[in-house]
N, C-alpha and C. Protein backbone atom coordinates (compact mmCIF):
# COMPACT_ATOMS: atom_id res chain seq x y z
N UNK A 1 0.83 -1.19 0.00
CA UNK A 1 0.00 0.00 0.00
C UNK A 1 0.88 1.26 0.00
N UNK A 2 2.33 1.55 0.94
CA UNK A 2 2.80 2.56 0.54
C UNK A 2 3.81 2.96 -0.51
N UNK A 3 4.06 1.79 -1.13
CA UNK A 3 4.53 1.81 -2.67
C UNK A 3 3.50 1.84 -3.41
N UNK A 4 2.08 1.64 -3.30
CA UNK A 4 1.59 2.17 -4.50
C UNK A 4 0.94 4.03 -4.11
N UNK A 5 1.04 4.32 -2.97
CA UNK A 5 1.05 5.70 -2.82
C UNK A 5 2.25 6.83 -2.94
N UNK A 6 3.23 6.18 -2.81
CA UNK A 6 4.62 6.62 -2.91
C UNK A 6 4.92 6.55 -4.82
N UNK A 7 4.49 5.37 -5.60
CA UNK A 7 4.23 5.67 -6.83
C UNK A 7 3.32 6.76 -7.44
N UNK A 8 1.86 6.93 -6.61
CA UNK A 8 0.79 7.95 -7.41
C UNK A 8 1.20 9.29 -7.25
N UNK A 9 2.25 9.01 -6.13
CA UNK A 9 2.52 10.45 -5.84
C UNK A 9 3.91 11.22 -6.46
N UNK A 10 4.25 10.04 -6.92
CA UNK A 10 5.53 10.62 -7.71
C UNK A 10 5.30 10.70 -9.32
N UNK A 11 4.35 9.92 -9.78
CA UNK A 11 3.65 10.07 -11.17
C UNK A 11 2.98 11.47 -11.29
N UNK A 12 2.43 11.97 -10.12
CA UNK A 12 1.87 12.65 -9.98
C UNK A 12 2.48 14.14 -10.42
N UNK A 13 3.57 14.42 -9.48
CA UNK A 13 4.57 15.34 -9.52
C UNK A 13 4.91 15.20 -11.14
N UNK A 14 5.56 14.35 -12.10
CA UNK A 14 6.15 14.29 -13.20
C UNK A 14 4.99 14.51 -14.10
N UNK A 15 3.65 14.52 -13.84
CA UNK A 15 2.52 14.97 -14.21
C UNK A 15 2.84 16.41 -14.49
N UNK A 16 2.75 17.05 -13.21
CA UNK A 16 2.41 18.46 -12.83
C UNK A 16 3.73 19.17 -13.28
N UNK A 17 4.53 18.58 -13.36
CA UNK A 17 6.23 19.03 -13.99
C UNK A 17 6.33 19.53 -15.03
N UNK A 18 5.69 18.94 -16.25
CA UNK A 18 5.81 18.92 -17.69
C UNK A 18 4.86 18.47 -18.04
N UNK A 19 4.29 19.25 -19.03
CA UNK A 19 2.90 19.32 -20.15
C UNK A 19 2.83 19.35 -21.49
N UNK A 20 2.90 18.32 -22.10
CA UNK A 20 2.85 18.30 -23.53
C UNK A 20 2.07 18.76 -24.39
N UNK A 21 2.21 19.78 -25.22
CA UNK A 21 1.51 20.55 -26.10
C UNK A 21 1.59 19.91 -27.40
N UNK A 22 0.07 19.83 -28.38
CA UNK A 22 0.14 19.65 -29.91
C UNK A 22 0.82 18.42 -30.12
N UNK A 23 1.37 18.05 -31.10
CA UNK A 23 2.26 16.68 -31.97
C UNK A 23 3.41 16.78 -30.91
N UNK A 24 3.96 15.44 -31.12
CA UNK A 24 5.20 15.22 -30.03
C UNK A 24 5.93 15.74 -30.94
N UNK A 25 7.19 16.00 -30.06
CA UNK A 25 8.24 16.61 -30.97
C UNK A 25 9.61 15.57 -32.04
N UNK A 26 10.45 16.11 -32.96
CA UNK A 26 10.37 15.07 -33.93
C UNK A 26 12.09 15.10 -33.73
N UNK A 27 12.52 16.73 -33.25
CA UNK A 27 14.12 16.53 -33.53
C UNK A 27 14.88 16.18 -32.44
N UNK A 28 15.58 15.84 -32.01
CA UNK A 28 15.92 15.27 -31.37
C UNK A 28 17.00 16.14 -30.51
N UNK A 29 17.78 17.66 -30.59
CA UNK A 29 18.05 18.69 -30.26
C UNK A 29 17.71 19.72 -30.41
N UNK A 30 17.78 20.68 -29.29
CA UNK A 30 17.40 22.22 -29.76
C UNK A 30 18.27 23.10 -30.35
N UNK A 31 18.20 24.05 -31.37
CA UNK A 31 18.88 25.13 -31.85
C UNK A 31 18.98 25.91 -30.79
N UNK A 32 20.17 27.01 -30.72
CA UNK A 32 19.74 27.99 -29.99
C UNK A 32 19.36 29.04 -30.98
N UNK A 33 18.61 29.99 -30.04
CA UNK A 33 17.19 31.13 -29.97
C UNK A 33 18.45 32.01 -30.87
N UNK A 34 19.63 32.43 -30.03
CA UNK A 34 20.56 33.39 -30.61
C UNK A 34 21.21 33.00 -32.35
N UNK A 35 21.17 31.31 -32.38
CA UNK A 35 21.82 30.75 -33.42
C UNK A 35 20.78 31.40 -34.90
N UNK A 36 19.81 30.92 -34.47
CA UNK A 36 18.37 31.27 -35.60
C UNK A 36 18.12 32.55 -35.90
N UNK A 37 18.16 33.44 -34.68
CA UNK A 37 18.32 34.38 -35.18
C UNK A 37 19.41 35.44 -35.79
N UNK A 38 20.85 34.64 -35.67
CA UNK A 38 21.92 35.42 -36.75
C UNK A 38 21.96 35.27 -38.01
N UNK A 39 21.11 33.94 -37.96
CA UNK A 39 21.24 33.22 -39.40
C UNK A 39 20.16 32.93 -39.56
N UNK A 40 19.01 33.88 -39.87
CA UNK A 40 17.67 33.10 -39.97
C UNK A 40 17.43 32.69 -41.36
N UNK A 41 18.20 32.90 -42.55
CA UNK A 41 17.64 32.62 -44.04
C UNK A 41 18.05 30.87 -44.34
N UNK A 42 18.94 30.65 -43.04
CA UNK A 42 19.62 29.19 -43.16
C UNK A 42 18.66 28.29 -43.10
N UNK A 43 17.89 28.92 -41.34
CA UNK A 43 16.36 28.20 -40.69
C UNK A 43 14.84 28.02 -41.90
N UNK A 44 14.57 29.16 -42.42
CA UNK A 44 13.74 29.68 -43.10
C UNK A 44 12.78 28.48 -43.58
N UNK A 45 12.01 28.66 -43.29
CA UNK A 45 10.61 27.15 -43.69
C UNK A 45 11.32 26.02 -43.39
N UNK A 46 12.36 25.80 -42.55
CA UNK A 46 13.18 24.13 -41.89
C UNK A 46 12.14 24.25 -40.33
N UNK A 47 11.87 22.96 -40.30
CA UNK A 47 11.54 22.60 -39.09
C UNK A 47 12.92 22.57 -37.93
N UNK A 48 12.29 23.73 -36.84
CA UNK A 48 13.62 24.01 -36.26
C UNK A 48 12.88 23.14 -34.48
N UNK A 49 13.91 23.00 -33.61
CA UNK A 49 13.50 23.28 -31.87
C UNK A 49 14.54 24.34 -31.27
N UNK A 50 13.39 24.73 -30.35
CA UNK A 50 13.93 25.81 -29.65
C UNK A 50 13.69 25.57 -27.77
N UNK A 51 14.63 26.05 -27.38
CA UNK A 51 14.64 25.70 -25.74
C UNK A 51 14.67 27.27 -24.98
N UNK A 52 14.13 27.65 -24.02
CA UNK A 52 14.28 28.50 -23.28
C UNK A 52 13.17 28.81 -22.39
N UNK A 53 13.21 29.91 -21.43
CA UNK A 53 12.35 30.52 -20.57
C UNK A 53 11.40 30.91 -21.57
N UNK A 54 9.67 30.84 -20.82
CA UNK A 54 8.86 31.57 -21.79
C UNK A 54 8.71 32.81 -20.70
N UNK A 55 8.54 34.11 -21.67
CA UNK A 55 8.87 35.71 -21.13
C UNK A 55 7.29 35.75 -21.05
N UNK A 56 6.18 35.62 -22.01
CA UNK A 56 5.14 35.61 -22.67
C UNK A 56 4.16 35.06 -23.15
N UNK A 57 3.32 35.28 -22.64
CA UNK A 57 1.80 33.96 -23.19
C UNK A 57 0.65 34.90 -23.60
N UNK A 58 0.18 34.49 -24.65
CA UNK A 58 -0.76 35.56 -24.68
C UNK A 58 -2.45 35.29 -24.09
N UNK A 59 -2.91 36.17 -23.62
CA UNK A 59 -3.21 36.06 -22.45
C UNK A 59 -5.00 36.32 -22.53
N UNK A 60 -5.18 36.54 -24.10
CA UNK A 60 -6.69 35.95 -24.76
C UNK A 60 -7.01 34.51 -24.87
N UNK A 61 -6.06 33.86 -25.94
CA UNK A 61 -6.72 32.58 -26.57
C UNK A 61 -5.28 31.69 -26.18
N UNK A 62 -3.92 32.11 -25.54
CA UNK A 62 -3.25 31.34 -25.68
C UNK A 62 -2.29 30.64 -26.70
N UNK A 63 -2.14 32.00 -27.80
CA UNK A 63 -1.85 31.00 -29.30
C UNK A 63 -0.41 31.54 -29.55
N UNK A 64 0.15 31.89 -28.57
CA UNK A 64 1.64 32.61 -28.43
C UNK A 64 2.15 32.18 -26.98
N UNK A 65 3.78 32.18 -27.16
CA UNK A 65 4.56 32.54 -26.30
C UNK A 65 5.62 32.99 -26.72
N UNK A 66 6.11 33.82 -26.14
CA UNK A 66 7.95 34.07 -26.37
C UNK A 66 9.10 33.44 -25.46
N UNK A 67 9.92 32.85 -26.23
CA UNK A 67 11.00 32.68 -25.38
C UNK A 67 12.04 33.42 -25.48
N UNK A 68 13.10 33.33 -24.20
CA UNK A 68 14.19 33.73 -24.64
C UNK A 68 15.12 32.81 -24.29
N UNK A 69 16.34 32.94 -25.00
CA UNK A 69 17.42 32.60 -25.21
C UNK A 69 18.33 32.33 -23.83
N UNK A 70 18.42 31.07 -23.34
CA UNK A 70 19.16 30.89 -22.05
C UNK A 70 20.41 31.42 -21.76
N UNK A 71 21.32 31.40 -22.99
CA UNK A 71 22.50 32.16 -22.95
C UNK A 71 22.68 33.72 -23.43
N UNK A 72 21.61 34.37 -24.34
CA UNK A 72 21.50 35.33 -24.83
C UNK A 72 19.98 36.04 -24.34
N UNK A 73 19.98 36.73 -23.22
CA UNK A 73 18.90 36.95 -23.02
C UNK A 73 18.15 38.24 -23.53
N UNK A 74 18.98 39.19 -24.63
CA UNK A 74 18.35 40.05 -25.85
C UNK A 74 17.86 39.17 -26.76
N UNK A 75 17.94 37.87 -27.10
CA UNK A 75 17.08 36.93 -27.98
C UNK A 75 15.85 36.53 -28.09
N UNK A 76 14.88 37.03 -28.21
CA UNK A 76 13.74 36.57 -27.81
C UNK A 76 13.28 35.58 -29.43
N UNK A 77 12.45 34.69 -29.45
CA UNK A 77 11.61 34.42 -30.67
C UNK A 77 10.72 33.69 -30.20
N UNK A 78 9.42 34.35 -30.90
CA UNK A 78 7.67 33.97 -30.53
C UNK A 78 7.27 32.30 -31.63
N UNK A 79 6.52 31.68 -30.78
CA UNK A 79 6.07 30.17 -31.18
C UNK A 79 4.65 30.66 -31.64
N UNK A 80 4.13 30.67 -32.61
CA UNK A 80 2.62 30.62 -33.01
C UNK A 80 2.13 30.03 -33.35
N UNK A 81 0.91 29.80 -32.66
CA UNK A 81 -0.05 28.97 -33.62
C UNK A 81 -1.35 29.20 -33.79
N UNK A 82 -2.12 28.28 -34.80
CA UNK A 82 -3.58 28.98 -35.14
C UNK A 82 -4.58 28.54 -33.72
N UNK A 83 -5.25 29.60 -33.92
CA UNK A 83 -6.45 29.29 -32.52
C UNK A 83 -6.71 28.53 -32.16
N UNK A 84 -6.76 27.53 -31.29
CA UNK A 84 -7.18 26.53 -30.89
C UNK A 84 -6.69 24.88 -31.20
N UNK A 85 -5.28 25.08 -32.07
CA UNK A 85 -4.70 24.19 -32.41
C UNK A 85 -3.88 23.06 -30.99
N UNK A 86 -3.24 24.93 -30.55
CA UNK A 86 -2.57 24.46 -29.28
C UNK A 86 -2.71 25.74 -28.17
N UNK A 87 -2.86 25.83 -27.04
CA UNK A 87 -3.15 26.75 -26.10
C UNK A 87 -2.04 26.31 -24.79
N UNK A 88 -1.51 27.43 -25.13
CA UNK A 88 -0.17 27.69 -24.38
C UNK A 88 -0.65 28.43 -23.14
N UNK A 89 -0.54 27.71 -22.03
CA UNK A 89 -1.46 27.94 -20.19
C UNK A 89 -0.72 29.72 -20.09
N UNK A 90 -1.20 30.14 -19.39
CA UNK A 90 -1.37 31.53 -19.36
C UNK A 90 -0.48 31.90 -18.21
N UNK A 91 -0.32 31.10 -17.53
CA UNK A 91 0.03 31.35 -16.49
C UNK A 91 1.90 30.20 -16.28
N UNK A 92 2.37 30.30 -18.24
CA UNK A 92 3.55 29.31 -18.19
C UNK A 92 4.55 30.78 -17.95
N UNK A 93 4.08 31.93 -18.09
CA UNK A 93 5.60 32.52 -17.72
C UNK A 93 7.04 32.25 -16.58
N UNK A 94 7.77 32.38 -17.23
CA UNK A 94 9.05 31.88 -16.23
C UNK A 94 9.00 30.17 -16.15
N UNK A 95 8.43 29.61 -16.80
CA UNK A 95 8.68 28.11 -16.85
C UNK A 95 9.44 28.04 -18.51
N UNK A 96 10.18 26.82 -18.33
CA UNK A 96 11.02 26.57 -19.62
C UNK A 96 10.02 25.11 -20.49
N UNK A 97 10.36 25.70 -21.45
CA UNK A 97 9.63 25.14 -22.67
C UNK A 97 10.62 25.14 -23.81
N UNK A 98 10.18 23.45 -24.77
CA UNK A 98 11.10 23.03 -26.16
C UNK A 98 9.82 23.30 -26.76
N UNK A 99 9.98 24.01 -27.74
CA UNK A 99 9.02 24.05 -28.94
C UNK A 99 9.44 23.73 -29.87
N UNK A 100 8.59 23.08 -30.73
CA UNK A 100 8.82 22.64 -32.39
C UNK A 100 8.05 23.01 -33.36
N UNK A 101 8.68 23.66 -34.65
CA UNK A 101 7.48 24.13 -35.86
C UNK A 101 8.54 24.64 -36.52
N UNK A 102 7.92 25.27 -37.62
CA UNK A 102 8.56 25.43 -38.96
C UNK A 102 9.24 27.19 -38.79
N UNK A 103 10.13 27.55 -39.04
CA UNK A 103 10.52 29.20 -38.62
C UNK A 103 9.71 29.82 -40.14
N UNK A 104 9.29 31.16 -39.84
CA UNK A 104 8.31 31.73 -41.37
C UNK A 104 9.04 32.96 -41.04
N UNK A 105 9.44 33.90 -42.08
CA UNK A 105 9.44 34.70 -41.81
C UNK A 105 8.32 35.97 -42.26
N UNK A 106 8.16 37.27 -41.62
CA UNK A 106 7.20 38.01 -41.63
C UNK A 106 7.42 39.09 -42.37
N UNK A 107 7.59 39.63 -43.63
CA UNK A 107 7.59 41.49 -43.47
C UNK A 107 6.53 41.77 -43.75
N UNK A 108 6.58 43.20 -43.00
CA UNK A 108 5.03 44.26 -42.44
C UNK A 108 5.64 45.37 -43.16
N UNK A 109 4.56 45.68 -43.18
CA UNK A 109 4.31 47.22 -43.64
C UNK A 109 4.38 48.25 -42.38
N UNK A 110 4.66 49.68 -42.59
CA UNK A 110 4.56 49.61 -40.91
C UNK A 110 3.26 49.95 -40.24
N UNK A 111 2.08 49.72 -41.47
CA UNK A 111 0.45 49.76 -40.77
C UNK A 111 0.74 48.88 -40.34
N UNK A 112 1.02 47.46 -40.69
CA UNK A 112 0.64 45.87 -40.43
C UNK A 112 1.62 45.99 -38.81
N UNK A 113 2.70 46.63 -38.73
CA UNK A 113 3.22 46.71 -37.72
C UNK A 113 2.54 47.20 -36.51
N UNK A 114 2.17 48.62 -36.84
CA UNK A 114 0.76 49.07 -35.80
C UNK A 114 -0.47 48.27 -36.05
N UNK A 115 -0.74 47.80 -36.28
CA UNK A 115 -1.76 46.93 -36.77
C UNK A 115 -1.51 45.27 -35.58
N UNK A 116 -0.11 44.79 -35.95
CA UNK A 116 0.09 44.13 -35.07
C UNK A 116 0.47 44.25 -33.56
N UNK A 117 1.60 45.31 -33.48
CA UNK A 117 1.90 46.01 -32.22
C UNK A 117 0.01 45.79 -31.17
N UNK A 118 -0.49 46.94 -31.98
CA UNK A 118 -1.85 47.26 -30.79
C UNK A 118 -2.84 46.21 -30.52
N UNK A 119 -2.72 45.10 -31.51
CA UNK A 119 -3.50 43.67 -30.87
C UNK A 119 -2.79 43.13 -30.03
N UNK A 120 -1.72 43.16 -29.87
CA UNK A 120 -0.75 42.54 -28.94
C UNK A 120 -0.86 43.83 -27.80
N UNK A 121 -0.80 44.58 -27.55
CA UNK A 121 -1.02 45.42 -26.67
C UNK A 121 -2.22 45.33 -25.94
N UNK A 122 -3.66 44.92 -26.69
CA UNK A 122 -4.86 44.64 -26.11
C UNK A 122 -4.86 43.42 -25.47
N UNK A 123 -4.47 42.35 -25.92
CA UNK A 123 -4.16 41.29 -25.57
C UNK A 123 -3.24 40.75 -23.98
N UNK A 124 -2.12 42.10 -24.06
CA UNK A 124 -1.49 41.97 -22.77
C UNK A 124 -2.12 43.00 -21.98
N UNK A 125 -2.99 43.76 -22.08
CA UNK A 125 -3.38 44.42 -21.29
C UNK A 125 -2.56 45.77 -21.21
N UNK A 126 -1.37 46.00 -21.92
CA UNK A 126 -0.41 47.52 -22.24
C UNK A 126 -0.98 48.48 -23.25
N UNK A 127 -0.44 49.53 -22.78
CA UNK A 127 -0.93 50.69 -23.36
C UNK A 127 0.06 50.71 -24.55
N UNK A 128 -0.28 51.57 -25.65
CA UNK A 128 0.70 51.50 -27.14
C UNK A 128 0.38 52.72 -27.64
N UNK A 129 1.69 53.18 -28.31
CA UNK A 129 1.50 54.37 -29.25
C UNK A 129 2.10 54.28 -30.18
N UNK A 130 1.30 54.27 -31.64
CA UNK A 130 1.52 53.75 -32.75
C UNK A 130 2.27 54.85 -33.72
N UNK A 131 2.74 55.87 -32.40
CA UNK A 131 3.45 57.16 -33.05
C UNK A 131 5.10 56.64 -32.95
N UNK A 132 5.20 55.27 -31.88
CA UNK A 132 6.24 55.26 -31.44
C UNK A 132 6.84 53.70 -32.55
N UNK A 133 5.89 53.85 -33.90
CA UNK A 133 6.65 53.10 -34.94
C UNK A 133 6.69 53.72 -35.63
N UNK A 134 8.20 53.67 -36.14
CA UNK A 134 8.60 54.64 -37.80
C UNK A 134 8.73 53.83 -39.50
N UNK A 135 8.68 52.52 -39.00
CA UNK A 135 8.58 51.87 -40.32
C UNK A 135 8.14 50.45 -40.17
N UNK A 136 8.21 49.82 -41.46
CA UNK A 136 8.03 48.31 -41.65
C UNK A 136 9.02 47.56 -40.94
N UNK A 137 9.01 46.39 -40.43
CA UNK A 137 9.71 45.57 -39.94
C UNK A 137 9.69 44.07 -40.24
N UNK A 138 10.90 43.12 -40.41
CA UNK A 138 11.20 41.36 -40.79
C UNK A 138 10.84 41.06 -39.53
N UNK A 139 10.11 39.90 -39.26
CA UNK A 139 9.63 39.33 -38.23
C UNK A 139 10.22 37.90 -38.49
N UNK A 140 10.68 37.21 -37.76
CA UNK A 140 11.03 35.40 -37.47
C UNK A 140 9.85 35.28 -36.21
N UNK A 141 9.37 34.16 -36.99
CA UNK A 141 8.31 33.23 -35.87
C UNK A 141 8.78 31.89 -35.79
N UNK A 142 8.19 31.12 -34.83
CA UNK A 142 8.07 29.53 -34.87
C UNK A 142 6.39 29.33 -35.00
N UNK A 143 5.98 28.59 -36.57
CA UNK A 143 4.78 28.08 -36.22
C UNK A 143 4.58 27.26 -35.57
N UNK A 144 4.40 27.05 -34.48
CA UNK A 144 4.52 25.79 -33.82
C UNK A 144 4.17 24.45 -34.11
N UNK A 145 4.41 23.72 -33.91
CA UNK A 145 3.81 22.15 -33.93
C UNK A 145 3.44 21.51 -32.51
N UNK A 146 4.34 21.58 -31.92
CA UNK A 146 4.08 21.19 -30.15
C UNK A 146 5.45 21.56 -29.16
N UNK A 147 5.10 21.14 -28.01
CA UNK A 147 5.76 22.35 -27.14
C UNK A 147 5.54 20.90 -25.94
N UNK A 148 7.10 21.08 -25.37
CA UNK A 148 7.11 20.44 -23.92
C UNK A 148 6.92 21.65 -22.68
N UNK A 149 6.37 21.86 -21.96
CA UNK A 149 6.48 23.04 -20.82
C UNK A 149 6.76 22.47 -19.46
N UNK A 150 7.63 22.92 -19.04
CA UNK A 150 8.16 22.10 -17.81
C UNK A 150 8.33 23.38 -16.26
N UNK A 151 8.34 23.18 -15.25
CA UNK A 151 8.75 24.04 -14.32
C UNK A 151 10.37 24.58 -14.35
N UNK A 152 10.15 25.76 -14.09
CA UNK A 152 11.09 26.39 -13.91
C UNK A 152 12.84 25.92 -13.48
């Protein structure tokens, strides 16, 4: 009896530890966050993984996070996905997460930039001033595929 409570309770914990998001993942190492982004035309539509702290969840539907870069912590790059595919817990900030998906890259216009900026601003609940963009901007994403999220 206290080996099988001493088992539920340790299944339990490795439960509550780590949460598997979407398709299991396929590669078998992570890139780093800083690597992809010096060289992102290398990554470009390759199915990449990425490891780090998530900074960011978005905090409507869940269809974002950002990580950053364990060794480079000016690195950030956002995991996306379509609504309801995969929902990234709201409350994963400061826990570390492997994500997997294809890197896309983005250019905006710099409406599409204010355009994007202030949904993301509604979304986190921050205030934005769309005076404080002066042009178009290249965006790198991860579309995601699935995501391990683990404690801190």
């Amino acid at each position: 009896m206290t080996n099988r409570i001493l088992f539920l309770a340790l299944t339990s914990v490795a439960v509550w530890a780590e949460s598997k998001l979407g398709k299991p993942l396929t590669l078998t190492q992570p890139s780093a966050i800083h690597e992809i982004l010096a060289t992102p035309s290398d990554f470009t539509g390759k199915t990449v993984q990425v490891k780090g702290k998530i900074t960011e969840v978005c905090q409507m539907m869940g269809c974002w996070m950002a990580l950053v870069d364990p060794t480079d912590s000016t690195k950030t790059i956002r995991i996306s996905v379509e609504d309801g595919d995969i929902v990234f817990p709201k409350d994963s900030a400061g826990k570390i997460a492997i994500a997997e998906g294809v890197l896309a890259k983005q250019e905006l216009t710099r409406d599409q930039v204010v355009a994007k900026a202030k949904h993301e601003a509604e979304e986190q609940g921050r205030k934005f001033d769309p005076r404080q963009v002066k042009q178009g901007a290249t965006y790198y994403e991860i579309r995601g595929t699935g995501a391990v999220i683990s404690g801190s």
